[in-house]
PDB file of N, CA and C in Angstrom:
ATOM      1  N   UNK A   1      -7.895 -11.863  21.160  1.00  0.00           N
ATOM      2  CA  UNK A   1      -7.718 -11.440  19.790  1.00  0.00           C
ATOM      3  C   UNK A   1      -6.245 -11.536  19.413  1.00  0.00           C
ATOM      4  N   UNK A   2      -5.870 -11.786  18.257  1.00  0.00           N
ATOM      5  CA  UNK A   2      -4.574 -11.825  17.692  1.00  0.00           C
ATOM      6  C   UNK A   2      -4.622 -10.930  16.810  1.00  0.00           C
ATOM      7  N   UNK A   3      -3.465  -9.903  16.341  1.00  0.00           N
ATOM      8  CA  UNK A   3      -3.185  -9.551  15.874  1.00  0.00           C
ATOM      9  C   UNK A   3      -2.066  -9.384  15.122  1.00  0.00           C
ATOM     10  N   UNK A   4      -1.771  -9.577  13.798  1.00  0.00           N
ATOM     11  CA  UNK A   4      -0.758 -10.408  12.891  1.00  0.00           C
ATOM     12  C   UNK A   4      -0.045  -9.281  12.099  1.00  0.00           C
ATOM     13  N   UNK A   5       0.845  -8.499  12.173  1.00  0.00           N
ATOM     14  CA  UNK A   5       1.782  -7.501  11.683  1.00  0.00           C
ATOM     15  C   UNK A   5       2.662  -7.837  10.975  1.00  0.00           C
ATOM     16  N   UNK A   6       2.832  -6.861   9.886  1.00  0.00           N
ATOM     17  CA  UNK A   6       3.921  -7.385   8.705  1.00  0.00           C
ATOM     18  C   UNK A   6       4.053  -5.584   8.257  1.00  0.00           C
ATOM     19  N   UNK A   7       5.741  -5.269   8.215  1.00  0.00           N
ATOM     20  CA  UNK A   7       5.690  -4.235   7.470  1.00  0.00           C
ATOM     21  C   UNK A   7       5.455  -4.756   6.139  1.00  0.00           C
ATOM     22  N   UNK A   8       5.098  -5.482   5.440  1.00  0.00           N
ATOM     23  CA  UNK A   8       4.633  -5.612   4.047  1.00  0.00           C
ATOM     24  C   UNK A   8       3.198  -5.845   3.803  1.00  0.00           C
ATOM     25  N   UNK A   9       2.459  -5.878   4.945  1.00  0.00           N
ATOM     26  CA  UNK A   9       1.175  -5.608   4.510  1.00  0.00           C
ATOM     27  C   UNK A   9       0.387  -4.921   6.007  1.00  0.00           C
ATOM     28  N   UNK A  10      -0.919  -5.127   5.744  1.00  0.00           N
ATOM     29  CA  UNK A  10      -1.607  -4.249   6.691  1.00  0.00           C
ATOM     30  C   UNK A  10      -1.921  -5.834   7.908  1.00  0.00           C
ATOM     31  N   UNK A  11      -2.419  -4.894   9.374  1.00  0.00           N
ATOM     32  CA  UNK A  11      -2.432  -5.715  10.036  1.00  0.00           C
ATOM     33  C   UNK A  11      -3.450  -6.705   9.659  1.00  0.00           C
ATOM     34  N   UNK A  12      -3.518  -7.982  10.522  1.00  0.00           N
ATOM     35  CA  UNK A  12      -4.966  -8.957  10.516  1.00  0.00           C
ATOM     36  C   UNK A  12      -4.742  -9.223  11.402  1.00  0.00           C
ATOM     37  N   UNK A  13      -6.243  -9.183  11.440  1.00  0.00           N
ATOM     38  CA  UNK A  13      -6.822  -9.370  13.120  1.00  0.00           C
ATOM     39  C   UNK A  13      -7.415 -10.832  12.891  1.00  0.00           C
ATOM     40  N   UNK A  14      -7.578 -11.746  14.173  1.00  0.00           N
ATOM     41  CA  UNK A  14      -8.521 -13.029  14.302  1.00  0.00           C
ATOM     42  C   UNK A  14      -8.710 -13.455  15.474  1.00  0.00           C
ATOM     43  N   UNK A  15     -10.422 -13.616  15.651  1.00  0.00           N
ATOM     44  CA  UNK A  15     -10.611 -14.058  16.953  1.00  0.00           C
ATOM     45  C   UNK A  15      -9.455 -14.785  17.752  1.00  0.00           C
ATOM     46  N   UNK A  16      -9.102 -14.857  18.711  1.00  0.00           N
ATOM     47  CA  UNK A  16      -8.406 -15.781  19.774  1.00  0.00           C
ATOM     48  C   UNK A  16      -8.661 -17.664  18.900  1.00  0.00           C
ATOM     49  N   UNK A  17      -9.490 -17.995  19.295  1.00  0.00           N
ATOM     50  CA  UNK A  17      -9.488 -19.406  18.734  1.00  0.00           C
ATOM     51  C   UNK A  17      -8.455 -19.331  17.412  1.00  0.00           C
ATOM     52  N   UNK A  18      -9.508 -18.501  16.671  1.00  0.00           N
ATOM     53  CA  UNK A  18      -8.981 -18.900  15.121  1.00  0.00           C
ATOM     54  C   UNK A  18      -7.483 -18.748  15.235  1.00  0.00           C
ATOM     55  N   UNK A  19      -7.030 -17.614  15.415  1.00  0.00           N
ATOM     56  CA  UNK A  19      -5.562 -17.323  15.495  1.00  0.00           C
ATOM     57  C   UNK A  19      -4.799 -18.753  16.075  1.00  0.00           C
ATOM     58  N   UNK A  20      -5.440 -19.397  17.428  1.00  0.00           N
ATOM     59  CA  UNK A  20      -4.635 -20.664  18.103  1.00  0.00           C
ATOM     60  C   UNK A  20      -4.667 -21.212  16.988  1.00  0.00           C
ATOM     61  N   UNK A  21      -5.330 -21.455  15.760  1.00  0.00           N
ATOM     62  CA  UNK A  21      -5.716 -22.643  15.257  1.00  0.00           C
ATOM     63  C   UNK A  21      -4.802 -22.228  14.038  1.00  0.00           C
ATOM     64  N   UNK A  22      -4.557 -21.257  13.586  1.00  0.00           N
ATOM     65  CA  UNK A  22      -3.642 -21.406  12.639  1.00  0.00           C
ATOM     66  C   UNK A  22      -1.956 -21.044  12.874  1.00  0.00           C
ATOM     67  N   UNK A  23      -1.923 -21.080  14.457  1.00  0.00           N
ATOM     68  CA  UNK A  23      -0.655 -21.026  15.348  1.00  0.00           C
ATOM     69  C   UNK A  23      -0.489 -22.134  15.419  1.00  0.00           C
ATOM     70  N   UNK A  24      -1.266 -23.218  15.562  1.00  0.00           N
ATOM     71  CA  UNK A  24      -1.454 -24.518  16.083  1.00  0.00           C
ATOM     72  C   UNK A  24      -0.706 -25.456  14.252  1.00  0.00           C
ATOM     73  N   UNK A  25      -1.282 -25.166  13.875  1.00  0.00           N
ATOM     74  CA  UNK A  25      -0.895 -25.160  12.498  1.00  0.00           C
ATOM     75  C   UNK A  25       0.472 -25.782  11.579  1.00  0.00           C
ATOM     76  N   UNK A  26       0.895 -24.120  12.393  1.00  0.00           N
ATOM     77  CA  UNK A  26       2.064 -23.489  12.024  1.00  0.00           C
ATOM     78  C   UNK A  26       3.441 -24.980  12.952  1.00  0.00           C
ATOM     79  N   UNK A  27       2.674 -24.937  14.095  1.00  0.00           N
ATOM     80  CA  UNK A  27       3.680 -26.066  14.856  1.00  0.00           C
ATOM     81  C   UNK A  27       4.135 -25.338  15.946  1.00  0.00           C
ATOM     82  N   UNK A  28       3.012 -23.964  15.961  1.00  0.00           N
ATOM     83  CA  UNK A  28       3.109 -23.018  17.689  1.00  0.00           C
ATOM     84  C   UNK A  28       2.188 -23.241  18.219  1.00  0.00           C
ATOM     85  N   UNK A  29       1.940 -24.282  19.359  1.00  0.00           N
ATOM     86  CA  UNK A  29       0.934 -24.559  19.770  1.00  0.00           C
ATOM     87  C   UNK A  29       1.182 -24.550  21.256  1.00  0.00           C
ATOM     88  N   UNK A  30       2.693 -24.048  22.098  1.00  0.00           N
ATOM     89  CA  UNK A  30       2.587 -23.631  23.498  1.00  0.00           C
ATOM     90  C   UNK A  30       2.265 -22.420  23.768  1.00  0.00           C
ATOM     91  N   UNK A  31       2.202 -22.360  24.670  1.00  0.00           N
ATOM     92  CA  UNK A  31       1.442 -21.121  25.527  1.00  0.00           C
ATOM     93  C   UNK A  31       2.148 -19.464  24.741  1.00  0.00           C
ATOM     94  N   UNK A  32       3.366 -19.716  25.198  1.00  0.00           N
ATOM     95  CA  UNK A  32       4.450 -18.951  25.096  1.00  0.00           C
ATOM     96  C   UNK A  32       4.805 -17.989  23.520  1.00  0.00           C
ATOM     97  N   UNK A  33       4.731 -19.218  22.807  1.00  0.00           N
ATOM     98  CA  UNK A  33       4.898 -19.454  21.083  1.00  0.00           C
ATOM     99  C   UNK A  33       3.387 -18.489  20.809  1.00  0.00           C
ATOM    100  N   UNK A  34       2.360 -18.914  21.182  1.00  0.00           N
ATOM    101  CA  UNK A  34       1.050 -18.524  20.762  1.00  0.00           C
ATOM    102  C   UNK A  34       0.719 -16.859  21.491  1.00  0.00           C
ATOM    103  N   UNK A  35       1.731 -16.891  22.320  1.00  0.00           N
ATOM    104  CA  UNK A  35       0.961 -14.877  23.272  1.00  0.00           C
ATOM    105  C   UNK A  35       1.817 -14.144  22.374  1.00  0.00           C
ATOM    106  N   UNK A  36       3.169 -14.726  21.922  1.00  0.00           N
ATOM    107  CA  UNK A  36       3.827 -13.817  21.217  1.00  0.00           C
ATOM    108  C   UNK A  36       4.984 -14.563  20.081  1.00  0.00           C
ATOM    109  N   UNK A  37       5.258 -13.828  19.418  1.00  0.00           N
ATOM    110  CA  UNK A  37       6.144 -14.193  18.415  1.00  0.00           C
ATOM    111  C   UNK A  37       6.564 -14.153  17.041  1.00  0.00           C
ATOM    112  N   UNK A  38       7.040 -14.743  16.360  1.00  0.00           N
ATOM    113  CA  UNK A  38       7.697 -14.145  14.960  1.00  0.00           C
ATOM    114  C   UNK A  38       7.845 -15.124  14.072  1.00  0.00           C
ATOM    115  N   UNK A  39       7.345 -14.726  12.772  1.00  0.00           N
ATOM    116  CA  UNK A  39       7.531 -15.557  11.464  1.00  0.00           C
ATOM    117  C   UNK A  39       8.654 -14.997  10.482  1.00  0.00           C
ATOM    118  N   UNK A  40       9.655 -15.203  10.328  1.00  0.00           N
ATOM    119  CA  UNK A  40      10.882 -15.195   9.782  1.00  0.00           C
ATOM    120  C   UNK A  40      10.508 -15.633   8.217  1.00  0.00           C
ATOM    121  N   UNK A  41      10.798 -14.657   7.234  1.00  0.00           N
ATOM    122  CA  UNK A  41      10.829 -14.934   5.744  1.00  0.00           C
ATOM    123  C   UNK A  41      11.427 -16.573   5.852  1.00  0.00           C
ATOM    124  N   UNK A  42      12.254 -16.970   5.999  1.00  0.00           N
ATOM    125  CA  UNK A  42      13.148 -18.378   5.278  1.00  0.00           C
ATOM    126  C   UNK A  42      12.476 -19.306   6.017  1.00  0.00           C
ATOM    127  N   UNK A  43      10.819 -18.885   7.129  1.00  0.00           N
ATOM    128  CA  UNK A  43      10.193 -20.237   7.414  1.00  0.00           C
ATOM    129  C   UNK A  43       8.978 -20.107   6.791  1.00  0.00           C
ATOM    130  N   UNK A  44       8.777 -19.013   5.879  1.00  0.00           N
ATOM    131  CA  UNK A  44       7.169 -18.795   4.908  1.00  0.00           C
ATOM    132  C   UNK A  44       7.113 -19.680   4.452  1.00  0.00           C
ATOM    133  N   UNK A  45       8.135 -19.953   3.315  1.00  0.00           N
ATOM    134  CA  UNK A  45       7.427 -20.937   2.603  1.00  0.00           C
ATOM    135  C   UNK A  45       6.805 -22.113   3.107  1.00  0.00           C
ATOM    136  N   UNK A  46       7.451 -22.818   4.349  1.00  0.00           N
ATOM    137  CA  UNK A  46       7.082 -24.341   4.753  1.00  0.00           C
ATOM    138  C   UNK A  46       5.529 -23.737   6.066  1.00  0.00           C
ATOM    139  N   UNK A  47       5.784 -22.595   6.105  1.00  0.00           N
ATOM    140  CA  UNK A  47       4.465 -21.785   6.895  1.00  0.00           C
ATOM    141  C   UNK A  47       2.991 -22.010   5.683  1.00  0.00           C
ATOM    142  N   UNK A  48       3.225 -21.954   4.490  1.00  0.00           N
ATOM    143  CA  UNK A  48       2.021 -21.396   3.837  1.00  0.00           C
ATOM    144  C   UNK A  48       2.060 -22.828   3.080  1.00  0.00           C
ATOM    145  N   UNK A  49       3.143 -23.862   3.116  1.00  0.00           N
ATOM    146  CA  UNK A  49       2.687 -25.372   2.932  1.00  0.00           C
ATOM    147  C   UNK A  49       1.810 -26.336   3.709  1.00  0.00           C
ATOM    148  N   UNK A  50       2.260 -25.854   5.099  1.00  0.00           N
ATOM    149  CA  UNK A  50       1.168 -26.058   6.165  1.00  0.00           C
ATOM    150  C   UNK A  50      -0.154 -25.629   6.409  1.00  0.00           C
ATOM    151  N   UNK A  51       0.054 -24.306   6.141  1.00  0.00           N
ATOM    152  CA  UNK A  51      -1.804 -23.802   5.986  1.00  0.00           C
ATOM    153  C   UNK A  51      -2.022 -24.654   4.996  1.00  0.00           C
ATOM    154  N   UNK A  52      -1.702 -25.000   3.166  1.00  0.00           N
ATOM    155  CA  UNK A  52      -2.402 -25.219   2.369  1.00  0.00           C
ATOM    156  C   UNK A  52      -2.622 -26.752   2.273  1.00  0.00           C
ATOM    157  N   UNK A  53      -1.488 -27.645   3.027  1.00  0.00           N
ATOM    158  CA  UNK A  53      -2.081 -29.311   3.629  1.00  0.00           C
ATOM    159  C   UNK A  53      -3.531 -29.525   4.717  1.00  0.00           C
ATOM    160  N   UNK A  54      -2.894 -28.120   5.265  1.00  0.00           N
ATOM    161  CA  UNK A  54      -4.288 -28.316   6.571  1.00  0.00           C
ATOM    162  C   UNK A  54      -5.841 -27.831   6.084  1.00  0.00           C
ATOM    163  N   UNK A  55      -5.606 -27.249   4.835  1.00  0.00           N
ATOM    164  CA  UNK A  55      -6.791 -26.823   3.977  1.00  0.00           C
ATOM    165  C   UNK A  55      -7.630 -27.881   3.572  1.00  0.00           C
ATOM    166  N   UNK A  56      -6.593 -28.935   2.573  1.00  0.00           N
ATOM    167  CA  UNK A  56      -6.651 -29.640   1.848  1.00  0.00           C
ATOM    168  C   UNK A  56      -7.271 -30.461   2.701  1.00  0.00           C
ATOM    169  N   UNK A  57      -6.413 -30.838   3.665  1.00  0.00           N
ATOM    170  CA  UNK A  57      -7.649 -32.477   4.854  1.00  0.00           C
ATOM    171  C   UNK A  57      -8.643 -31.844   5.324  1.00  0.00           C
ATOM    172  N   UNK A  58      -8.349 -30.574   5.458  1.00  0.00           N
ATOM    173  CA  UNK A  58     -10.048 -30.133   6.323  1.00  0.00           C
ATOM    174  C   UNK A  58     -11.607 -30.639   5.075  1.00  0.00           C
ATOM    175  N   UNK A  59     -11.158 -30.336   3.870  1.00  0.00           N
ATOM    176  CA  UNK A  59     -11.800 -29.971   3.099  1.00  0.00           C
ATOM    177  C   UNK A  59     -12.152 -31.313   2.565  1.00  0.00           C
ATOM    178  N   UNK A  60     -10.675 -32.104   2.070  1.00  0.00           N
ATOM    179  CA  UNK A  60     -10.740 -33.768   1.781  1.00  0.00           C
ATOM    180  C   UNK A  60     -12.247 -34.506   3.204  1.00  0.00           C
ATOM    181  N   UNK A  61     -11.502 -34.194   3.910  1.00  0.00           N
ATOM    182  CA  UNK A  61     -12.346 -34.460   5.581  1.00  0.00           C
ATOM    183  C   UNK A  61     -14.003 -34.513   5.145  1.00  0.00           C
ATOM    184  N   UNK A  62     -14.264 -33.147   4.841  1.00  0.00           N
ATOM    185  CA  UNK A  62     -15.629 -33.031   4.974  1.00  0.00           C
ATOM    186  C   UNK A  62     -15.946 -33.082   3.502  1.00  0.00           C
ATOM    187  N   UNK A  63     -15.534 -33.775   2.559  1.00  0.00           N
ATOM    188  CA  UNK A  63     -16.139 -34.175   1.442  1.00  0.00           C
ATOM    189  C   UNK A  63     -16.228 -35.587   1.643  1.00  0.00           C
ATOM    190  N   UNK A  64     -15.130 -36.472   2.558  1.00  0.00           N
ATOM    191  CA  UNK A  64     -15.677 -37.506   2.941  1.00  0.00           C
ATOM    192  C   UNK A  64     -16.772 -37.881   3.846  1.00  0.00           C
ATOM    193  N   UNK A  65     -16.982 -37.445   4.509  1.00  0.00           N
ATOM    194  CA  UNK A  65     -18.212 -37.073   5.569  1.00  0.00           C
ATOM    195  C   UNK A  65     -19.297 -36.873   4.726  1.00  0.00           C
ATOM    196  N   UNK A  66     -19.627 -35.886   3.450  1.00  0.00           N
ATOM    197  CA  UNK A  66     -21.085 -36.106   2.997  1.00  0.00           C
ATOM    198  C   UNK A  66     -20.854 -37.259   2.071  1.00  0.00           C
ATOM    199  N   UNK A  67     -19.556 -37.689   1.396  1.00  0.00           N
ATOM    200  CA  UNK A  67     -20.047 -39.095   0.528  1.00  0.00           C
ATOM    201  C   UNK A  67     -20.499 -40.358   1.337  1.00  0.00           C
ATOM    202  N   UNK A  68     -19.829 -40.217   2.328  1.00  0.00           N
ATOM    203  CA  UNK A  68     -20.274 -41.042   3.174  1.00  0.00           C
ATOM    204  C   UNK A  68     -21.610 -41.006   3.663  1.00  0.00           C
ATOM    205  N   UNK A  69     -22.222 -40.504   4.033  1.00  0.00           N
ATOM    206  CA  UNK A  69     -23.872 -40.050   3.930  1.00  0.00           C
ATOM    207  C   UNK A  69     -24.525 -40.413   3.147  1.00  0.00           C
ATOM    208  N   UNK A  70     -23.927 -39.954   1.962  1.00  0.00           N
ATOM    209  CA  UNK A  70     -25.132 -39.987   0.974  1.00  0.00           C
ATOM    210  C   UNK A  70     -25.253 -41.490   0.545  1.00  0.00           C
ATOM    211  N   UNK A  71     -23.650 -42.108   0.623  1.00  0.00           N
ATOM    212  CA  UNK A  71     -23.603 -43.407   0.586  1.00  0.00           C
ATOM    213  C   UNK A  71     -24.293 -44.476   1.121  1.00  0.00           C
ATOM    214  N   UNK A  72     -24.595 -43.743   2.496  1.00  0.00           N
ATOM    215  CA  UNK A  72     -26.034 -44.430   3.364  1.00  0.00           C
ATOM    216  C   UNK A  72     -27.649 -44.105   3.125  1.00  0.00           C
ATOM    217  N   UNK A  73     -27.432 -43.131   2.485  1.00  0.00           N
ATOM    218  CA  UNK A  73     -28.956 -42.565   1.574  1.00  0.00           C
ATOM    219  C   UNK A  73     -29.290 -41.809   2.854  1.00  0.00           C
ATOM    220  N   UNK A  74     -28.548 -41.153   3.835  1.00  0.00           N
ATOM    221  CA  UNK A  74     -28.478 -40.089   4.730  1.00  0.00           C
ATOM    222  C   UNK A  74     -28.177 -38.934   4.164  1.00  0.00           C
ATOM    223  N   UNK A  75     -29.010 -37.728   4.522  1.00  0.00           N
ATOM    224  CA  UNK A  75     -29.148 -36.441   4.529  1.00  0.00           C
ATOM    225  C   UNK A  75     -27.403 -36.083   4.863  1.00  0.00           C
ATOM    226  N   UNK A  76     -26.441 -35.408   3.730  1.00  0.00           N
ATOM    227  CA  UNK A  76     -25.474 -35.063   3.936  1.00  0.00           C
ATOM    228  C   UNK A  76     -25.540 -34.118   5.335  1.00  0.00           C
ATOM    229  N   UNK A  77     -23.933 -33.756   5.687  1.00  0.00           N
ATOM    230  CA  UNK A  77     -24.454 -32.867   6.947  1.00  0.00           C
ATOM    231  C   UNK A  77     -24.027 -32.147   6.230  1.00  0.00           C
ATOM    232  N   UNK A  78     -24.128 -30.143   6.977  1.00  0.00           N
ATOM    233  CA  UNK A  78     -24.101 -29.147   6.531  1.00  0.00           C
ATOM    234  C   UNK A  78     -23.470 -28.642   7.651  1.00  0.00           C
ATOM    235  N   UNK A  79     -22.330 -27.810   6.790  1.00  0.00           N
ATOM    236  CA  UNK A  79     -21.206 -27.203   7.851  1.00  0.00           C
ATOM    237  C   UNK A  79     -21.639 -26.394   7.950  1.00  0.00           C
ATOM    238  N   UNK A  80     -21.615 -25.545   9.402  1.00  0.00           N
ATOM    239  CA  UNK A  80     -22.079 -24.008   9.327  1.00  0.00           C
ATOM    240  C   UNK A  80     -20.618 -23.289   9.768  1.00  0.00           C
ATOM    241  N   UNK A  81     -20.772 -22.039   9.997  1.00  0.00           N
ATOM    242  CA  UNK A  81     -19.555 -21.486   9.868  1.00  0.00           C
ATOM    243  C   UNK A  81     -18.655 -20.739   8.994  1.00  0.00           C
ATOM    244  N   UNK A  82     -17.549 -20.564   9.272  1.00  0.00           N
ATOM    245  CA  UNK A  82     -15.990 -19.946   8.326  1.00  0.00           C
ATOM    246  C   UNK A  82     -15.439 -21.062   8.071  1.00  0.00           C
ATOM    247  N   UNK A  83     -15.184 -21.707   7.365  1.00  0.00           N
ATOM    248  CA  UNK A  83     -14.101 -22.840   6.691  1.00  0.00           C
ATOM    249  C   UNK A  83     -12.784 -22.201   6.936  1.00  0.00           C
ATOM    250  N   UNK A  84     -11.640 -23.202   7.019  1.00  0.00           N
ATOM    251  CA  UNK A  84     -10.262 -23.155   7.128  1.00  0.00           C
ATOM    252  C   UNK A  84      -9.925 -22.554   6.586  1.00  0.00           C
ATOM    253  N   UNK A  85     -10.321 -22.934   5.024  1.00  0.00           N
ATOM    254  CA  UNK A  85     -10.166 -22.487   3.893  1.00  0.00           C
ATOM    255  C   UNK A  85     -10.207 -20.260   3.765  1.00  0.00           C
ATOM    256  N   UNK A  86     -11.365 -20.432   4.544  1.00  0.00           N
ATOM    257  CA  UNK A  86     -11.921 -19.102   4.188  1.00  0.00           C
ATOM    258  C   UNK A  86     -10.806 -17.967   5.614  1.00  0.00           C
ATOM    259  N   UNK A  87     -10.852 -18.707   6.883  1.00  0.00           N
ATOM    260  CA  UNK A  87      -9.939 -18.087   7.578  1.00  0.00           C
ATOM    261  C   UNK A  87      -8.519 -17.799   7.351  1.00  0.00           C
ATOM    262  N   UNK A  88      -7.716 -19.102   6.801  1.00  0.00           N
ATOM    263  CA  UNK A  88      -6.470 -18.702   6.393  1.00  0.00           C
ATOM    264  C   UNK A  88      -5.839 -18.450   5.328  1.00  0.00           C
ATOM    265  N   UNK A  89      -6.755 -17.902   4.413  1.00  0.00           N
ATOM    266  CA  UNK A  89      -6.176 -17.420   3.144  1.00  0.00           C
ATOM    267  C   UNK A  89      -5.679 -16.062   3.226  1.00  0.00           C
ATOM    268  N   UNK A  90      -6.422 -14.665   4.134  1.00  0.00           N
ATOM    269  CA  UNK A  90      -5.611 -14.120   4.494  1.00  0.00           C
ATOM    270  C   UNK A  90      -4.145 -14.093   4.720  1.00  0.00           C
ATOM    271  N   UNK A  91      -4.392 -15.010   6.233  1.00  0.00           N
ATOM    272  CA  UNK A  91      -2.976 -15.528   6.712  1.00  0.00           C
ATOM    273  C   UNK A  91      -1.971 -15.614   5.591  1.00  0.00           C
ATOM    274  N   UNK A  92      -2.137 -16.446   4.195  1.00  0.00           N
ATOM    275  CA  UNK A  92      -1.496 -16.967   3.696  1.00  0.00           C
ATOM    276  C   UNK A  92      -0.713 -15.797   2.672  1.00  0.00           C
ATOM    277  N   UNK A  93      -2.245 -15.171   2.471  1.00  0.00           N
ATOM    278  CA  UNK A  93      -1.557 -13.685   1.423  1.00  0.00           C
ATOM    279  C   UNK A  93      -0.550 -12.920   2.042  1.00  0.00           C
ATOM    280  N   UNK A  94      -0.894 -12.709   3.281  1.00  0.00           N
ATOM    281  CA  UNK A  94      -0.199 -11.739   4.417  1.00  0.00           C
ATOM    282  C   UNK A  94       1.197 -12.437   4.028  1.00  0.00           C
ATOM    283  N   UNK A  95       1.326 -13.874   4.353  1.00  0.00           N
ATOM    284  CA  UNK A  95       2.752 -14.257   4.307  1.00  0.00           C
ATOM    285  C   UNK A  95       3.738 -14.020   2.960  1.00  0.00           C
ATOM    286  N   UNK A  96       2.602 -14.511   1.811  1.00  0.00           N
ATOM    287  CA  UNK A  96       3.239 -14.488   0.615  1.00  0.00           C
ATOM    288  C   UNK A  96       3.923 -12.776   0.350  1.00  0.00           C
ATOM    289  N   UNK A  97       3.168 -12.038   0.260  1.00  0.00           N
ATOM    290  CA  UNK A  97       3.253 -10.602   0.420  1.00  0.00           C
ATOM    291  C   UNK A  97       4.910  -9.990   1.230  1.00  0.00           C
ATOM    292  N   UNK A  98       4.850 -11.067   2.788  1.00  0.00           N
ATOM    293  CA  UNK A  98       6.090 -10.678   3.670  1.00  0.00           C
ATOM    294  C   UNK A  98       7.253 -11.298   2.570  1.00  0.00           C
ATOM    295  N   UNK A  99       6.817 -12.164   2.460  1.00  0.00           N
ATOM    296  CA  UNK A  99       8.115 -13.382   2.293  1.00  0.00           C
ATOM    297  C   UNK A  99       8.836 -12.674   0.677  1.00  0.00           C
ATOM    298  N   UNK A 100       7.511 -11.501  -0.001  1.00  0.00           N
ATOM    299  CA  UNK A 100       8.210 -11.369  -1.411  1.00  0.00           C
ATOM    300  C   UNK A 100       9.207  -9.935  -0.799  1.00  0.00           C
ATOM    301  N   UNK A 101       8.752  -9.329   0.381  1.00  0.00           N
ATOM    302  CA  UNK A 101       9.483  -8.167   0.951  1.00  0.00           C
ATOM    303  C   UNK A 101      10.599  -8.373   1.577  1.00  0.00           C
ATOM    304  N   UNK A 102      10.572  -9.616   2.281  1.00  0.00           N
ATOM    305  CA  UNK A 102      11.481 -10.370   2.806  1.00  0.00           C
ATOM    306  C   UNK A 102      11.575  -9.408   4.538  1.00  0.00           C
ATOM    307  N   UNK A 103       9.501  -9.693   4.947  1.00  0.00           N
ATOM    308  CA  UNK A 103       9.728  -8.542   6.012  1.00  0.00           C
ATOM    309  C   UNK A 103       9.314  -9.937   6.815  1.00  0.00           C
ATOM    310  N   UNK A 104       9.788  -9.963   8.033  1.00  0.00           N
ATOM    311  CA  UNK A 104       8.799 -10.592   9.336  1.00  0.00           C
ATOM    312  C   UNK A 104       7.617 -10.580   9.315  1.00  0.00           C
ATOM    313  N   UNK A 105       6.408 -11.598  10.134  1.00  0.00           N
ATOM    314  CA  UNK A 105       5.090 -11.284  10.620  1.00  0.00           C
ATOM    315  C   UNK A 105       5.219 -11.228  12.137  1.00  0.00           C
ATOM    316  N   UNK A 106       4.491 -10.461  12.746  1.00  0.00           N
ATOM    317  CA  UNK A 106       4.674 -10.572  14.248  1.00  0.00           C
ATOM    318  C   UNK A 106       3.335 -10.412  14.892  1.00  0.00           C
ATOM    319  N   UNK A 107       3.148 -11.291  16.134  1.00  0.00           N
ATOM    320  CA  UNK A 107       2.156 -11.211  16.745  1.00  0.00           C
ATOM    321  C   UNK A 107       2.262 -11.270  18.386  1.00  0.00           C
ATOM    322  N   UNK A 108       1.205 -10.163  19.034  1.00  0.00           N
ATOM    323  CA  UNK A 108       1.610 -10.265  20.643  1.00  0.00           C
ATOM    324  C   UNK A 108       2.692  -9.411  21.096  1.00  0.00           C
ATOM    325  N   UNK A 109       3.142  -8.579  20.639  1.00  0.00           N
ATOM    326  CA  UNK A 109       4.435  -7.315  21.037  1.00  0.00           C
ATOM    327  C   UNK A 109       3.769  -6.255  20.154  1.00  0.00           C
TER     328      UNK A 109
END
């Protein structure tokens, strides 16, 4: 489990995966970077440009995937699940929120 701290907002929690995945994201994707560490106001902004590119292809992604389908007169597929979208918007408020306090996020200490 990860857990994501900001004196400017309340904690968030996210499964282990999810958390790698929007650590992974971020451009923290070693071991080290991902058990613990810190988001600094003056790297939010290019933090919550990255969630919202990695939104955008996930989403671009799988709208190409059913045109493509249907393009074959194949049964679109159907995502099951939490979308990117739907996991890191939190994340993203949490940041916007720090970055207007000008507090840290911290995770793993």
């Amino acid at each position: 489990m990860y857990k994501f701290k900001s004196r400017a907002a309340g904690d968030l929690i996210m499964l282990e995966p999810n958390g790698r995945q929007i650590l992974a994201i971020l451009g923290r994707s070693d071991a080290a970077s991902q058990a613990q560490g810190i988001l600094l106001p003056e790297h939010m902004p290019e933090a919550i440009a990255k969630l919202e590119a990695a939104i955008k292809a996930d989403e671009d992604h799988k709208a190409q995937v059913i045109k493509e389908a249907q393009d074959k007169g194949e049964t679109p597929p159907r995502f099951e699940g939490i979308s990117l979208r739907q996991r890191a918007v939190p994340f993203i408020e949490m940041i916007r929120r720090s970055l207007k306090d000008e507090k840290e996020i911290v995770w793993g200490v």
